[in-house]
PDB file of N, CA and C in Angstrom:
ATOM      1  N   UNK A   1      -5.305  17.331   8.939  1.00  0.00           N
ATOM      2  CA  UNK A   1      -4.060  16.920   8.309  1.00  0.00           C
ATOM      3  C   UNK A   1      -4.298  16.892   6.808  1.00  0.00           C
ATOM      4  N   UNK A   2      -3.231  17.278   5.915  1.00  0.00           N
ATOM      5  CA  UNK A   2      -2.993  17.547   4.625  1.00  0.00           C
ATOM      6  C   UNK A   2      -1.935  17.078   3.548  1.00  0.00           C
ATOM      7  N   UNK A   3      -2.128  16.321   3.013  1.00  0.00           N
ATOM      8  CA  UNK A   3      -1.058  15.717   2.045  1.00  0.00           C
ATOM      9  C   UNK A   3      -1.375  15.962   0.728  1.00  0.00           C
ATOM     10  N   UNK A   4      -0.332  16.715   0.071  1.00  0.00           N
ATOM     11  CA  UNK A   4      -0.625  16.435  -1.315  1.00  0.00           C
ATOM     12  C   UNK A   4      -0.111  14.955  -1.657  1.00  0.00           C
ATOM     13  N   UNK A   5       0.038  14.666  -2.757  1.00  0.00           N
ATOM     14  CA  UNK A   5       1.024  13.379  -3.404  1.00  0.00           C
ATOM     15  C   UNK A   5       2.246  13.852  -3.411  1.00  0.00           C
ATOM     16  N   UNK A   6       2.823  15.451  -3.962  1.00  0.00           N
ATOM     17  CA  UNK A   6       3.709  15.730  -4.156  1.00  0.00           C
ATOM     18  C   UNK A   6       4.441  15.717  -2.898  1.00  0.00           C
ATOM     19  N   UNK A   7       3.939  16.127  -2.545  1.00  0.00           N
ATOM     20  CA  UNK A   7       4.542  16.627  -0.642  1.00  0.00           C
ATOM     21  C   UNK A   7       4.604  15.227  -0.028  1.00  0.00           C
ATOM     22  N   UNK A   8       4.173  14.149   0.009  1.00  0.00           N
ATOM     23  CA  UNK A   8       4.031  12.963   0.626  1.00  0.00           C
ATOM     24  C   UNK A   8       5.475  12.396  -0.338  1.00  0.00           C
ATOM     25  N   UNK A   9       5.796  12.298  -1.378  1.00  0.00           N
ATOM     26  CA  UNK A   9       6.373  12.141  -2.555  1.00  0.00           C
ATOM     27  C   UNK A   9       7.886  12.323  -2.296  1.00  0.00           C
ATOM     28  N   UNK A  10       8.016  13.520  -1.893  1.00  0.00           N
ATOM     29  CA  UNK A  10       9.143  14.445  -1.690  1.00  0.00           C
ATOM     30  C   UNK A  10       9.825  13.867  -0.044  1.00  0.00           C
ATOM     31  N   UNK A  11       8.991  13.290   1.372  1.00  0.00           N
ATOM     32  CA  UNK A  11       9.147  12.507   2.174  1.00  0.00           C
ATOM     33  C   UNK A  11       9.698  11.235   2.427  1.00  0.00           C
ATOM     34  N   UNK A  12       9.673  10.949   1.313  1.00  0.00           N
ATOM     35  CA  UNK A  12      10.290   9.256   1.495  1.00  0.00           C
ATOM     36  C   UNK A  12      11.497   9.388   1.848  1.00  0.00           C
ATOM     37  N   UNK A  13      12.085   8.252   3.126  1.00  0.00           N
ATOM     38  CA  UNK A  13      13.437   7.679   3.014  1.00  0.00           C
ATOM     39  C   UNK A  13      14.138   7.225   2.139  1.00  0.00           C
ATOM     40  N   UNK A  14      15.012   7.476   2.262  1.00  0.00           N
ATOM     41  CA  UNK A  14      15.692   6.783   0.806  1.00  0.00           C
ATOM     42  C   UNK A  14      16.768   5.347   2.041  1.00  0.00           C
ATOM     43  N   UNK A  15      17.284   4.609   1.213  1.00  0.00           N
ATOM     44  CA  UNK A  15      17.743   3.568   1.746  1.00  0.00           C
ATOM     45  C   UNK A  15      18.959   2.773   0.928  1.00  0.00           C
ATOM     46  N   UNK A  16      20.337   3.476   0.808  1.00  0.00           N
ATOM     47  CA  UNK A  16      21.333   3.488  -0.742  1.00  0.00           C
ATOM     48  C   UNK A  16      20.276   4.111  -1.168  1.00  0.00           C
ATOM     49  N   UNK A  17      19.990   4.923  -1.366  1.00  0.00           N
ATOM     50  CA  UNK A  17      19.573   6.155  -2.562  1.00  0.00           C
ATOM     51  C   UNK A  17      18.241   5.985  -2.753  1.00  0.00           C
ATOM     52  N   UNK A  18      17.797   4.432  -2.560  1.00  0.00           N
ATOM     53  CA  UNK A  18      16.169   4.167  -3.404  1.00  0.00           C
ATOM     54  C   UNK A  18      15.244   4.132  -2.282  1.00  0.00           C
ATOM     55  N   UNK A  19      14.207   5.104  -3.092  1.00  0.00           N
ATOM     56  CA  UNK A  19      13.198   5.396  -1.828  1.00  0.00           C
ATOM     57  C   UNK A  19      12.432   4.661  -1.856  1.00  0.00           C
ATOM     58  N   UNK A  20      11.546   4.258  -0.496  1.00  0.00           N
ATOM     59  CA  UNK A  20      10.945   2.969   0.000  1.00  0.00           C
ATOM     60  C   UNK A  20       9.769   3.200   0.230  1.00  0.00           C
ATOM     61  N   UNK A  21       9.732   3.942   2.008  1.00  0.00           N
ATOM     62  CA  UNK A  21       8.166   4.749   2.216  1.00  0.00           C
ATOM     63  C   UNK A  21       8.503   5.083   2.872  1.00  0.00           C
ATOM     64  N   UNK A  22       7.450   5.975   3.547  1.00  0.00           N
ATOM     65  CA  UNK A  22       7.341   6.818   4.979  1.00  0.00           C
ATOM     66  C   UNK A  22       6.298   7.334   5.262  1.00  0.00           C
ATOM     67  N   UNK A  23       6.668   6.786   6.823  1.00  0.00           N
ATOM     68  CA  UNK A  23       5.018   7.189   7.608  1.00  0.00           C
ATOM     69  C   UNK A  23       4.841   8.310   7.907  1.00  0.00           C
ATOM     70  N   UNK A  24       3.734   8.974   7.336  1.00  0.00           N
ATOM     71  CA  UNK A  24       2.960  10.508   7.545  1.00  0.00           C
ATOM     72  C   UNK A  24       2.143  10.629   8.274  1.00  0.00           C
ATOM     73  N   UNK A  25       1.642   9.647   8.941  1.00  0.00           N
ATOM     74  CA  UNK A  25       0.130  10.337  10.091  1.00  0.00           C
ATOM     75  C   UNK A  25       0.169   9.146  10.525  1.00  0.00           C
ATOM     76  N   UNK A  26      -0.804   9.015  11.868  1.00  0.00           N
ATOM     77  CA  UNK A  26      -0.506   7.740  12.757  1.00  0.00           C
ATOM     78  C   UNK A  26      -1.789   8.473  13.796  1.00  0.00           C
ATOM     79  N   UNK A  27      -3.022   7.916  13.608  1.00  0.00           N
ATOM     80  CA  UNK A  27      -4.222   8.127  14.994  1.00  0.00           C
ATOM     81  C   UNK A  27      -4.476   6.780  15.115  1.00  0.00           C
ATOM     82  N   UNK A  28      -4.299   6.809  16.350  1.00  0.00           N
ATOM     83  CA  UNK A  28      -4.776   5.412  17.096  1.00  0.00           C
ATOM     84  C   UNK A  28      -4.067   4.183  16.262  1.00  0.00           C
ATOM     85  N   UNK A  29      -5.077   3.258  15.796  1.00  0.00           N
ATOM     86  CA  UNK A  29      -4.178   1.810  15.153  1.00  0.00           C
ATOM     87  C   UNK A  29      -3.750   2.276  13.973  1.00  0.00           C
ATOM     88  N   UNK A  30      -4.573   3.762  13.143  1.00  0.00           N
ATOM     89  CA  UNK A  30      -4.356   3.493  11.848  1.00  0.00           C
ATOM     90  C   UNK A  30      -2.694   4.343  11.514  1.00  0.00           C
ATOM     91  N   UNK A  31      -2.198   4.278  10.835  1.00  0.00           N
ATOM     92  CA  UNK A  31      -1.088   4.889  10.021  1.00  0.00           C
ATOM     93  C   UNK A  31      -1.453   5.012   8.628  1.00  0.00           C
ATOM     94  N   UNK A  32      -0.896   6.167   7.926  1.00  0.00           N
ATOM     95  CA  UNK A  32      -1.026   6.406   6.251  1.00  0.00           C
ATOM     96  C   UNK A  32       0.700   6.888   6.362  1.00  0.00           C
ATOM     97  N   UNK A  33       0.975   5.961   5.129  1.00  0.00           N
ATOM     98  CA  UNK A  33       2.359   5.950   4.487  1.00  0.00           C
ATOM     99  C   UNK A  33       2.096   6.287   3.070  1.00  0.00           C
ATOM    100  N   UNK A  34       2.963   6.966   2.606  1.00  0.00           N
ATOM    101  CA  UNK A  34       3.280   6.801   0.559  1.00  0.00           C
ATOM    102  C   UNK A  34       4.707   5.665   0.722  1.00  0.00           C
ATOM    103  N   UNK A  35       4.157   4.699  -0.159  1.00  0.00           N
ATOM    104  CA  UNK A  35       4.945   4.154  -0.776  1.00  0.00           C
ATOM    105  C   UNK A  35       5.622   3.888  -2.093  1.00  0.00           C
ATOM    106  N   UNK A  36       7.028   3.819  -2.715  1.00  0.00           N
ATOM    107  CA  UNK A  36       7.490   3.628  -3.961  1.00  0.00           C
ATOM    108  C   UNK A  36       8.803   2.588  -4.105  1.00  0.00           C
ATOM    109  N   UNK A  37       8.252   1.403  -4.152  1.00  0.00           N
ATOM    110  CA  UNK A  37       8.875   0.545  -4.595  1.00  0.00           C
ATOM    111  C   UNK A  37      10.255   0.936  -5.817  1.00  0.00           C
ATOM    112  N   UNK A  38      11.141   0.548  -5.467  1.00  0.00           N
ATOM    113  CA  UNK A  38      12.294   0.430  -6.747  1.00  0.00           C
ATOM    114  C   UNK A  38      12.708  -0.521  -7.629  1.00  0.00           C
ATOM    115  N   UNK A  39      12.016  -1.109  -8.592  1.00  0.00           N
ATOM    116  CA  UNK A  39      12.624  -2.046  -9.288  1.00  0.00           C
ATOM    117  C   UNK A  39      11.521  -3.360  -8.978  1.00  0.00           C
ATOM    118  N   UNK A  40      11.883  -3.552  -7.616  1.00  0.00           N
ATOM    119  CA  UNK A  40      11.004  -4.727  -6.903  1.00  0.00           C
ATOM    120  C   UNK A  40      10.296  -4.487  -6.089  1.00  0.00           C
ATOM    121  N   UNK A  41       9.324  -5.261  -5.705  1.00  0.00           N
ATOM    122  CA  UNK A  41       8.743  -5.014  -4.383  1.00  0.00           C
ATOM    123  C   UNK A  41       8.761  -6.489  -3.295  1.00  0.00           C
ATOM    124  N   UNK A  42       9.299  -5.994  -2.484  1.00  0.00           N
ATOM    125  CA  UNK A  42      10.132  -7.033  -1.444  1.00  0.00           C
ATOM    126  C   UNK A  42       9.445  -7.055  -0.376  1.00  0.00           C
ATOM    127  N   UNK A  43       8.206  -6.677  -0.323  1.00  0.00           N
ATOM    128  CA  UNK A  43       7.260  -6.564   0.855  1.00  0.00           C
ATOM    129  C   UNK A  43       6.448  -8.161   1.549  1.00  0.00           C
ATOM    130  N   UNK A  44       6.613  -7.789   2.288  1.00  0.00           N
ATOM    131  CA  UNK A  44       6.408  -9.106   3.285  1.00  0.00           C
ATOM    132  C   UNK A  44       4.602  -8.566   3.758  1.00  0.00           C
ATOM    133  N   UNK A  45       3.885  -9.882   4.242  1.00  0.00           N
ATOM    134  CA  UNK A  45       2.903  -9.537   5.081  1.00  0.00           C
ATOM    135  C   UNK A  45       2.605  -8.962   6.018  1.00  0.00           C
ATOM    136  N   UNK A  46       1.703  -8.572   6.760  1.00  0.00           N
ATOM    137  CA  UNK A  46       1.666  -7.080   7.118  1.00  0.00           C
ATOM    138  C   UNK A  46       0.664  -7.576   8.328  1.00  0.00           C
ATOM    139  N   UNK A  47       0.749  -7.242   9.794  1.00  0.00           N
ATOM    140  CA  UNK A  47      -0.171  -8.160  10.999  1.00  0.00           C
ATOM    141  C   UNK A  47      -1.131  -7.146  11.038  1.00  0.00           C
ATOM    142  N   UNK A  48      -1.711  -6.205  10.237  1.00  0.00           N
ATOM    143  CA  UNK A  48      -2.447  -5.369  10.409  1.00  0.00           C
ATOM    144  C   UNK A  48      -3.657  -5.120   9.163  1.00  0.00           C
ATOM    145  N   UNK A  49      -4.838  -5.045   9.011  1.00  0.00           N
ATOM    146  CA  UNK A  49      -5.236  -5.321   7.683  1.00  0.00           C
ATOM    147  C   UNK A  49      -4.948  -3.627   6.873  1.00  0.00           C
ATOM    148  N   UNK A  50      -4.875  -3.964   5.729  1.00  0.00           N
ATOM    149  CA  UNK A  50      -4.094  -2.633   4.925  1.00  0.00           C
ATOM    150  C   UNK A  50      -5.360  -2.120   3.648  1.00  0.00           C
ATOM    151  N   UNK A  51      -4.742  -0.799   3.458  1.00  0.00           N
ATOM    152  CA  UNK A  51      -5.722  -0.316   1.898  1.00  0.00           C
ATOM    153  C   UNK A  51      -4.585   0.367   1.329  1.00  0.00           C
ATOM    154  N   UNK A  52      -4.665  -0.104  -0.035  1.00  0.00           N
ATOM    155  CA  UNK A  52      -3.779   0.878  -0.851  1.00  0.00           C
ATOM    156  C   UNK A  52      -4.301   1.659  -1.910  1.00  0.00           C
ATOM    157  N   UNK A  53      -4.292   2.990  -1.885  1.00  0.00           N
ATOM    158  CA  UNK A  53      -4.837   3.647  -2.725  1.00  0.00           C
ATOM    159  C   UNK A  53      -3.731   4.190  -3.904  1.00  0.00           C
ATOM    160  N   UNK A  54      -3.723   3.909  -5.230  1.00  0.00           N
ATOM    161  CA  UNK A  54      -2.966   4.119  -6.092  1.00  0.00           C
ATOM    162  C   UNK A  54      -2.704   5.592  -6.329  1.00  0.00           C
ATOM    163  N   UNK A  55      -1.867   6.059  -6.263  1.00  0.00           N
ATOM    164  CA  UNK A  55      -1.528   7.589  -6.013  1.00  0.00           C
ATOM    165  C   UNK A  55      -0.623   7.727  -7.963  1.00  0.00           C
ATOM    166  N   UNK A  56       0.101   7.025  -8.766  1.00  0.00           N
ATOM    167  CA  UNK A  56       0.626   7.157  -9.873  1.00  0.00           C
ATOM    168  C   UNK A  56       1.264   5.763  -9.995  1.00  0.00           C
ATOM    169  N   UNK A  57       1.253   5.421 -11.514  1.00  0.00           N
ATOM    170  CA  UNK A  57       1.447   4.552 -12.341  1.00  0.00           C
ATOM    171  C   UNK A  57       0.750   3.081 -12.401  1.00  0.00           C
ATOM    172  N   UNK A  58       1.003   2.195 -13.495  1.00  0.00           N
ATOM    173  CA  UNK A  58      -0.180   1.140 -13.602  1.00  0.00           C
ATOM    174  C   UNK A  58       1.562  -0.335 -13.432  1.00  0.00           C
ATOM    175  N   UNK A  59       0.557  -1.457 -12.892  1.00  0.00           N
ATOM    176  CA  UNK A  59       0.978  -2.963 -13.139  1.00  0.00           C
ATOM    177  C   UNK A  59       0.187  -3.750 -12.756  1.00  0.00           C
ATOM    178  N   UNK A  60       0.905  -5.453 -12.058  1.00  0.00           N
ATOM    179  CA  UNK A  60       0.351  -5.864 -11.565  1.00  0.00           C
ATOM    180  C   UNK A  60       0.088  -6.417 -10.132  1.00  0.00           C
ATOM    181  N   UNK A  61      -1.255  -6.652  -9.380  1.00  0.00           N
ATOM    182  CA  UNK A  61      -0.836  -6.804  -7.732  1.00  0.00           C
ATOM    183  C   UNK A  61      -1.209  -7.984  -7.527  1.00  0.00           C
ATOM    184  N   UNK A  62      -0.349  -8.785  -6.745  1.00  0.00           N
ATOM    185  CA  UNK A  62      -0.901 -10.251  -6.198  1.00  0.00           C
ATOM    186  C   UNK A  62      -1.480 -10.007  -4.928  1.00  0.00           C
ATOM    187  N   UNK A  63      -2.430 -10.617  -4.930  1.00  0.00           N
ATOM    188  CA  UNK A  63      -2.897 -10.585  -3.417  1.00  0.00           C
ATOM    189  C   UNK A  63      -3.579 -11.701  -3.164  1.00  0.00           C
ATOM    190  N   UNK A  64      -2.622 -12.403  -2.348  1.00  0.00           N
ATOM    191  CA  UNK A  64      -2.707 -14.097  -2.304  1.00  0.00           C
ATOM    192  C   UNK A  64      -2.490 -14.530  -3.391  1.00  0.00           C
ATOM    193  N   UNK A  65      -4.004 -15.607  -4.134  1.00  0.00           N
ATOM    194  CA  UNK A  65      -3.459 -16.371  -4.676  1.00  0.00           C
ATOM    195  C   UNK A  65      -4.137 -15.630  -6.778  1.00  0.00           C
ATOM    196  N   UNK A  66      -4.947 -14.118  -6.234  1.00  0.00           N
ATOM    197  CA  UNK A  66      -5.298 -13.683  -7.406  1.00  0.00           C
ATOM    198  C   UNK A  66      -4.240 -12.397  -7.775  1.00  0.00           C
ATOM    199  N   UNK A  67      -3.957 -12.375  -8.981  1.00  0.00           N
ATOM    200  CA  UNK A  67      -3.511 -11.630  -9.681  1.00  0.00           C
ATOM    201  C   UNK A  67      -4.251 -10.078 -10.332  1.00  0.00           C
ATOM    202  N   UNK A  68      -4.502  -9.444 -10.553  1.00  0.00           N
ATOM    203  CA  UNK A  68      -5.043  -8.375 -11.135  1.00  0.00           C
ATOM    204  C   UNK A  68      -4.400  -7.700 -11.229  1.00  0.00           C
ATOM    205  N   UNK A  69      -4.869  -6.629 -12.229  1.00  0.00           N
ATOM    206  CA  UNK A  69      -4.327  -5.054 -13.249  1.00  0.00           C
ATOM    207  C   UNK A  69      -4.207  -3.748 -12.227  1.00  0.00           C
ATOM    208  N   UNK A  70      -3.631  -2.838 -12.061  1.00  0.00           N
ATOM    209  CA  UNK A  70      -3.726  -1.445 -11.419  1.00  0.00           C
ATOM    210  C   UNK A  70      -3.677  -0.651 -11.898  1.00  0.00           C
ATOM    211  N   UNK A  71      -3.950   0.738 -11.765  1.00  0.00           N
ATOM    212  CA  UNK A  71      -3.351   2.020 -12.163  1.00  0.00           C
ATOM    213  C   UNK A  71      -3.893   3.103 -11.043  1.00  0.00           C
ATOM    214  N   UNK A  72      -3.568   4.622 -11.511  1.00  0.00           N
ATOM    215  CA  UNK A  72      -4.004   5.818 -10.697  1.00  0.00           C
ATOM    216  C   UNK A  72      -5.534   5.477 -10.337  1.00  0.00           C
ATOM    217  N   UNK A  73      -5.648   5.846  -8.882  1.00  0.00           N
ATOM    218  CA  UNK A  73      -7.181   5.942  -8.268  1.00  0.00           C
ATOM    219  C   UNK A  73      -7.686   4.795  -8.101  1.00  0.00           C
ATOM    220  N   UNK A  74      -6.841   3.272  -7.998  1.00  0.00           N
ATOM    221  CA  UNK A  74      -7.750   2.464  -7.611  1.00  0.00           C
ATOM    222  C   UNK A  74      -7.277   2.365  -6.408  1.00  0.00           C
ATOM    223  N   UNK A  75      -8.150   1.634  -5.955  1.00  0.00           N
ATOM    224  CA  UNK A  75      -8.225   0.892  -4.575  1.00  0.00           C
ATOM    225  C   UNK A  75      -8.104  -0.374  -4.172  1.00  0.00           C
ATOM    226  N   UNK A  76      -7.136  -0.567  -3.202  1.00  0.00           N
ATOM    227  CA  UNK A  76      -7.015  -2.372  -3.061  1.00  0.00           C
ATOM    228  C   UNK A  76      -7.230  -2.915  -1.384  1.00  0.00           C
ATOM    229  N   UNK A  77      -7.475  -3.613  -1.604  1.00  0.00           N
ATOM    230  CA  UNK A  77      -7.620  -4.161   0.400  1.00  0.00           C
ATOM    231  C   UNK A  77      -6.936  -5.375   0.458  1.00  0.00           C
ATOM    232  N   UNK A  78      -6.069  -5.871   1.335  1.00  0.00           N
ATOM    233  CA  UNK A  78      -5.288  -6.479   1.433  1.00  0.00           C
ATOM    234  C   UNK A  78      -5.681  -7.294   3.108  1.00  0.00           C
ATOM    235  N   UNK A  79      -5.992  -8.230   3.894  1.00  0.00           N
ATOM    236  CA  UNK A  79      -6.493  -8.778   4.915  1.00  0.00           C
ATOM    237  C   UNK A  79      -4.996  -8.792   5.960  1.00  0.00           C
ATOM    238  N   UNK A  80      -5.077  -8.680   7.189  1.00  0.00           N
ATOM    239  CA  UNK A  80      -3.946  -8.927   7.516  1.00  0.00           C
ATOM    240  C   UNK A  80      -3.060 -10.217   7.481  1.00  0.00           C
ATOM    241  N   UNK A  81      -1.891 -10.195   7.158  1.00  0.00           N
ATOM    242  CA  UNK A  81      -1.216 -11.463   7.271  1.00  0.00           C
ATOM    243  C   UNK A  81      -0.777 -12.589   5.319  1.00  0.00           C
ATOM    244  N   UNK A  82      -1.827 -11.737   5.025  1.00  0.00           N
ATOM    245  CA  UNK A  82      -1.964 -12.300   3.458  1.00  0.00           C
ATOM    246  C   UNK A  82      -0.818 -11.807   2.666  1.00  0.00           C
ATOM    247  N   UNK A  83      -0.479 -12.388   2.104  1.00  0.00           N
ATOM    248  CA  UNK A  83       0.911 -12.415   0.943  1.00  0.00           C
ATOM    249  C   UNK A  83       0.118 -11.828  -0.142  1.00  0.00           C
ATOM    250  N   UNK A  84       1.212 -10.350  -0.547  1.00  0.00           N
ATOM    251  CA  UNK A  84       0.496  -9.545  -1.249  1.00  0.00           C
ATOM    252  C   UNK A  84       1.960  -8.818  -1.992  1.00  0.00           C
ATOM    253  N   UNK A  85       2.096  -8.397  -3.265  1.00  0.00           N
ATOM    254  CA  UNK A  85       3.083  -8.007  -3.632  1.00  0.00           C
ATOM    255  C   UNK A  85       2.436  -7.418  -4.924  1.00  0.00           C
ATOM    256  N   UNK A  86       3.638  -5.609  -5.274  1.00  0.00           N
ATOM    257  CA  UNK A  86       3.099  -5.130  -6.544  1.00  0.00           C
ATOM    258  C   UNK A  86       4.084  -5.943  -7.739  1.00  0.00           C
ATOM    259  N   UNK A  87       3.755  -6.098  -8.768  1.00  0.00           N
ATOM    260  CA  UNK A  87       4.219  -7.350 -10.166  1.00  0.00           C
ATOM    261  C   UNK A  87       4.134  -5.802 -10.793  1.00  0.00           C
ATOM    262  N   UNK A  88       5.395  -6.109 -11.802  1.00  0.00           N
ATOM    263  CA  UNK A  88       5.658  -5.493 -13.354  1.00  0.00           C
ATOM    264  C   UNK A  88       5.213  -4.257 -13.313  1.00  0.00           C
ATOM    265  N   UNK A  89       5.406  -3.380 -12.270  1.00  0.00           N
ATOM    266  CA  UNK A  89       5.075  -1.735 -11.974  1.00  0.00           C
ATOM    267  C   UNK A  89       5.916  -0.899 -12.529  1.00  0.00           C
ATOM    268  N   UNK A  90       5.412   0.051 -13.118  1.00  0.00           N
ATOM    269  CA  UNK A  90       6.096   1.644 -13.925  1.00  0.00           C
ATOM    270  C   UNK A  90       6.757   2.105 -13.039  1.00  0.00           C
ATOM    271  N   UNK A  91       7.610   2.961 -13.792  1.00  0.00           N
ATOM    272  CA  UNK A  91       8.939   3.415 -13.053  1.00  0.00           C
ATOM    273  C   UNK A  91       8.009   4.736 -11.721  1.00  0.00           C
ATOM    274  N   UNK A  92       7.316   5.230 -12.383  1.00  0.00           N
ATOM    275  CA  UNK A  92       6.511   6.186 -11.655  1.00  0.00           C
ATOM    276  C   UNK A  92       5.692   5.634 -10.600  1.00  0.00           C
ATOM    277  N   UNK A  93       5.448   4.245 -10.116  1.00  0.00           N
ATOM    278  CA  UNK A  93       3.948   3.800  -9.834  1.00  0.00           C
ATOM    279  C   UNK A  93       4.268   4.390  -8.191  1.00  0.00           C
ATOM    280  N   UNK A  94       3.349   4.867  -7.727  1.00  0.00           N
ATOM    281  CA  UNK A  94       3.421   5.134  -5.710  1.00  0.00           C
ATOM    282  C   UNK A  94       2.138   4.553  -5.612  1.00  0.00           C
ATOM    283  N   UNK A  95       1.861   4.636  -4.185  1.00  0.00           N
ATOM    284  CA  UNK A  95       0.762   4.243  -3.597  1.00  0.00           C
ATOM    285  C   UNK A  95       0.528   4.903  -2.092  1.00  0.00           C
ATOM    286  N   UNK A  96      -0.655   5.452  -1.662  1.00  0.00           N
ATOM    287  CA  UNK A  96      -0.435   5.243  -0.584  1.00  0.00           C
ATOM    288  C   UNK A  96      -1.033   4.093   0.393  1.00  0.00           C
ATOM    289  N   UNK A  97      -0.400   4.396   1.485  1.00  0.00           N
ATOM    290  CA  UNK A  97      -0.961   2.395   2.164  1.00  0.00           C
ATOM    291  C   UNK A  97      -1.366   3.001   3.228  1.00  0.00           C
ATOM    292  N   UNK A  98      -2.538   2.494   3.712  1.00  0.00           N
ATOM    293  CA  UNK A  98      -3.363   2.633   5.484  1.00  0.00           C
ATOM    294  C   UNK A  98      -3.255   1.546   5.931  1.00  0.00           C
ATOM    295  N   UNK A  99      -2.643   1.695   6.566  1.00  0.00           N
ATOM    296  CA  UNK A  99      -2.664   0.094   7.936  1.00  0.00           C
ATOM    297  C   UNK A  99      -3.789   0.379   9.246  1.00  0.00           C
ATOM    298  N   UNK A 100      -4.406  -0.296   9.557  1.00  0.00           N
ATOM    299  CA  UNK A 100      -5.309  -0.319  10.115  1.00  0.00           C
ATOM    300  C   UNK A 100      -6.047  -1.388  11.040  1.00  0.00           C
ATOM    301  N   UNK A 101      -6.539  -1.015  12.427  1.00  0.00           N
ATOM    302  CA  UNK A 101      -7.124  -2.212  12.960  1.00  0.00           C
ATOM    303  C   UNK A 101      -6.203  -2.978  13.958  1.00  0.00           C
ATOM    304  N   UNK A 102      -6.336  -4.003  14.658  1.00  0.00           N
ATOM    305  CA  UNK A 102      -5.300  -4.691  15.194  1.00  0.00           C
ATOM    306  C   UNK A 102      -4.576  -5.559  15.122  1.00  0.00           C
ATOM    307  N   UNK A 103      -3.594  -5.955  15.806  1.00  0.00           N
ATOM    308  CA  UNK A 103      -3.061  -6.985  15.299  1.00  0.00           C
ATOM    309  C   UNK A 103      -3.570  -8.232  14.922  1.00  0.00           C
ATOM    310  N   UNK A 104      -3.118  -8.544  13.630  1.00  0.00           N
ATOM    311  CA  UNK A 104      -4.549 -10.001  13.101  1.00  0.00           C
ATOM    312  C   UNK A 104      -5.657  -9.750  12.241  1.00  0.00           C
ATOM    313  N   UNK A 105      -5.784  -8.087  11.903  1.00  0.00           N
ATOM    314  CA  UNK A 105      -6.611  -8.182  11.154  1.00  0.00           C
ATOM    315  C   UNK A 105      -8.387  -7.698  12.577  1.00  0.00           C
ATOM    316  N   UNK A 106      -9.222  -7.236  10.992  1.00  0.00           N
ATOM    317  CA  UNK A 106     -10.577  -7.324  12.137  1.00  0.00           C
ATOM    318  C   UNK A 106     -10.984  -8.792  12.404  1.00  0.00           C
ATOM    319  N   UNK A 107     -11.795  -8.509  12.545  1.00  0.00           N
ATOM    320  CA  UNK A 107     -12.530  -9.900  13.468  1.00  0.00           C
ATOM    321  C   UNK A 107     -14.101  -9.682  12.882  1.00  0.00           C
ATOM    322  N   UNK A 108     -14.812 -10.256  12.430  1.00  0.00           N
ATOM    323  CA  UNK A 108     -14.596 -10.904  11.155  1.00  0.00           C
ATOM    324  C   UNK A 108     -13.591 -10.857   9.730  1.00  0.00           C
ATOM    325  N   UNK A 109     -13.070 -11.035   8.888  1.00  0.00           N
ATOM    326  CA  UNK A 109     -12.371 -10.911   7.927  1.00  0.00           C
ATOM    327  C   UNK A 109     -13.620 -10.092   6.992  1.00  0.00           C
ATOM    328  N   UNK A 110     -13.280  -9.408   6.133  1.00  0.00           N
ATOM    329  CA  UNK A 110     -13.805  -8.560   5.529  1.00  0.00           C
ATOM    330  C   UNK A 110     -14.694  -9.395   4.025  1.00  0.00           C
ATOM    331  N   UNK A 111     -15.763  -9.481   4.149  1.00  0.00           N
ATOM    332  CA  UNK A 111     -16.427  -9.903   3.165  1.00  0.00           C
ATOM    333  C   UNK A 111     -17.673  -9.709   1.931  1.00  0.00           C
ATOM    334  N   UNK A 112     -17.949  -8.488   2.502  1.00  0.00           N
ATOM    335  CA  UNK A 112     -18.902  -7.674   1.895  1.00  0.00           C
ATOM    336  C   UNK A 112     -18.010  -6.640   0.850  1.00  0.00           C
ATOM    337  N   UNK A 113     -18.781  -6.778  -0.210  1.00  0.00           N
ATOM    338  CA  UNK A 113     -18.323  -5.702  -1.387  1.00  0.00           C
ATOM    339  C   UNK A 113     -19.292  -5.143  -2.103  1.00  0.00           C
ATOM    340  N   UNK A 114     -19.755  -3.998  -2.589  1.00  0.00           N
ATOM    341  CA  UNK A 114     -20.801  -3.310  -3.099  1.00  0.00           C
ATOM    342  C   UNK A 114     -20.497  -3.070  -4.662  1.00  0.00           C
ATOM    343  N   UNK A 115     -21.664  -3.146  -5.357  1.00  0.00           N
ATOM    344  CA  UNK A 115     -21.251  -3.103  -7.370  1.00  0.00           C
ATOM    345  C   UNK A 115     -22.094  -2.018  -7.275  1.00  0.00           C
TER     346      UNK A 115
END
């Protein structure tokens, strides 16, 4: 399977006119969506643990109770169930999102990170 950005880009639902996301691939638990918020991002928690890989534009992401910076090519992990929302994003910003795992998240919660 093959996605550009553009081609993933060009897929979205629109919903009144403003496009939201849409799911492109789906093996087993995981799914990969592009997403593009309009204006706001109204996203609720998610029973599945998630990764978002920044596909265009920079702001900011809450995830829980920390705040941090974004732009193109980063990477974010999000636990399942955790209150997570993109803040003060460019008109351009997408992402794509992997949902993953089962319901609840893995088992342990994810705690290891490599520098």
């Amino acid at each position: 399977m093959h996605f550009t950005i553009q081609q993933a880009l060009q897929q979205l639902s629109a919903a009144d006119g403003q496009p939201v996301f849409k799911e492109l691939f789906r093996h087993g638990s995981m799914s990969v969506e592009m997403y593009k918020p309009v204006g706001k991002d109204y996203q609720q928690p998610h029973r599945q643990d998630e990764i978002y890989v920044i596909a265009s534009g920079h702001g900011q992401f809450q995830n829980g109770e920390v705040i941090h910076p974004f732009g193109p090519g980063d990477w974010l992990f999000v636990p399942a169930g955790v209150e997570h929302r993109f803040l003060e994003f460019s008109e351009d910003f997408a992402t794509w999102v992997i949902f993953y795992g089962p319901d609840g998240g893995e088992n342990p919660p994810a705690t290891e990170h490599f520098q």
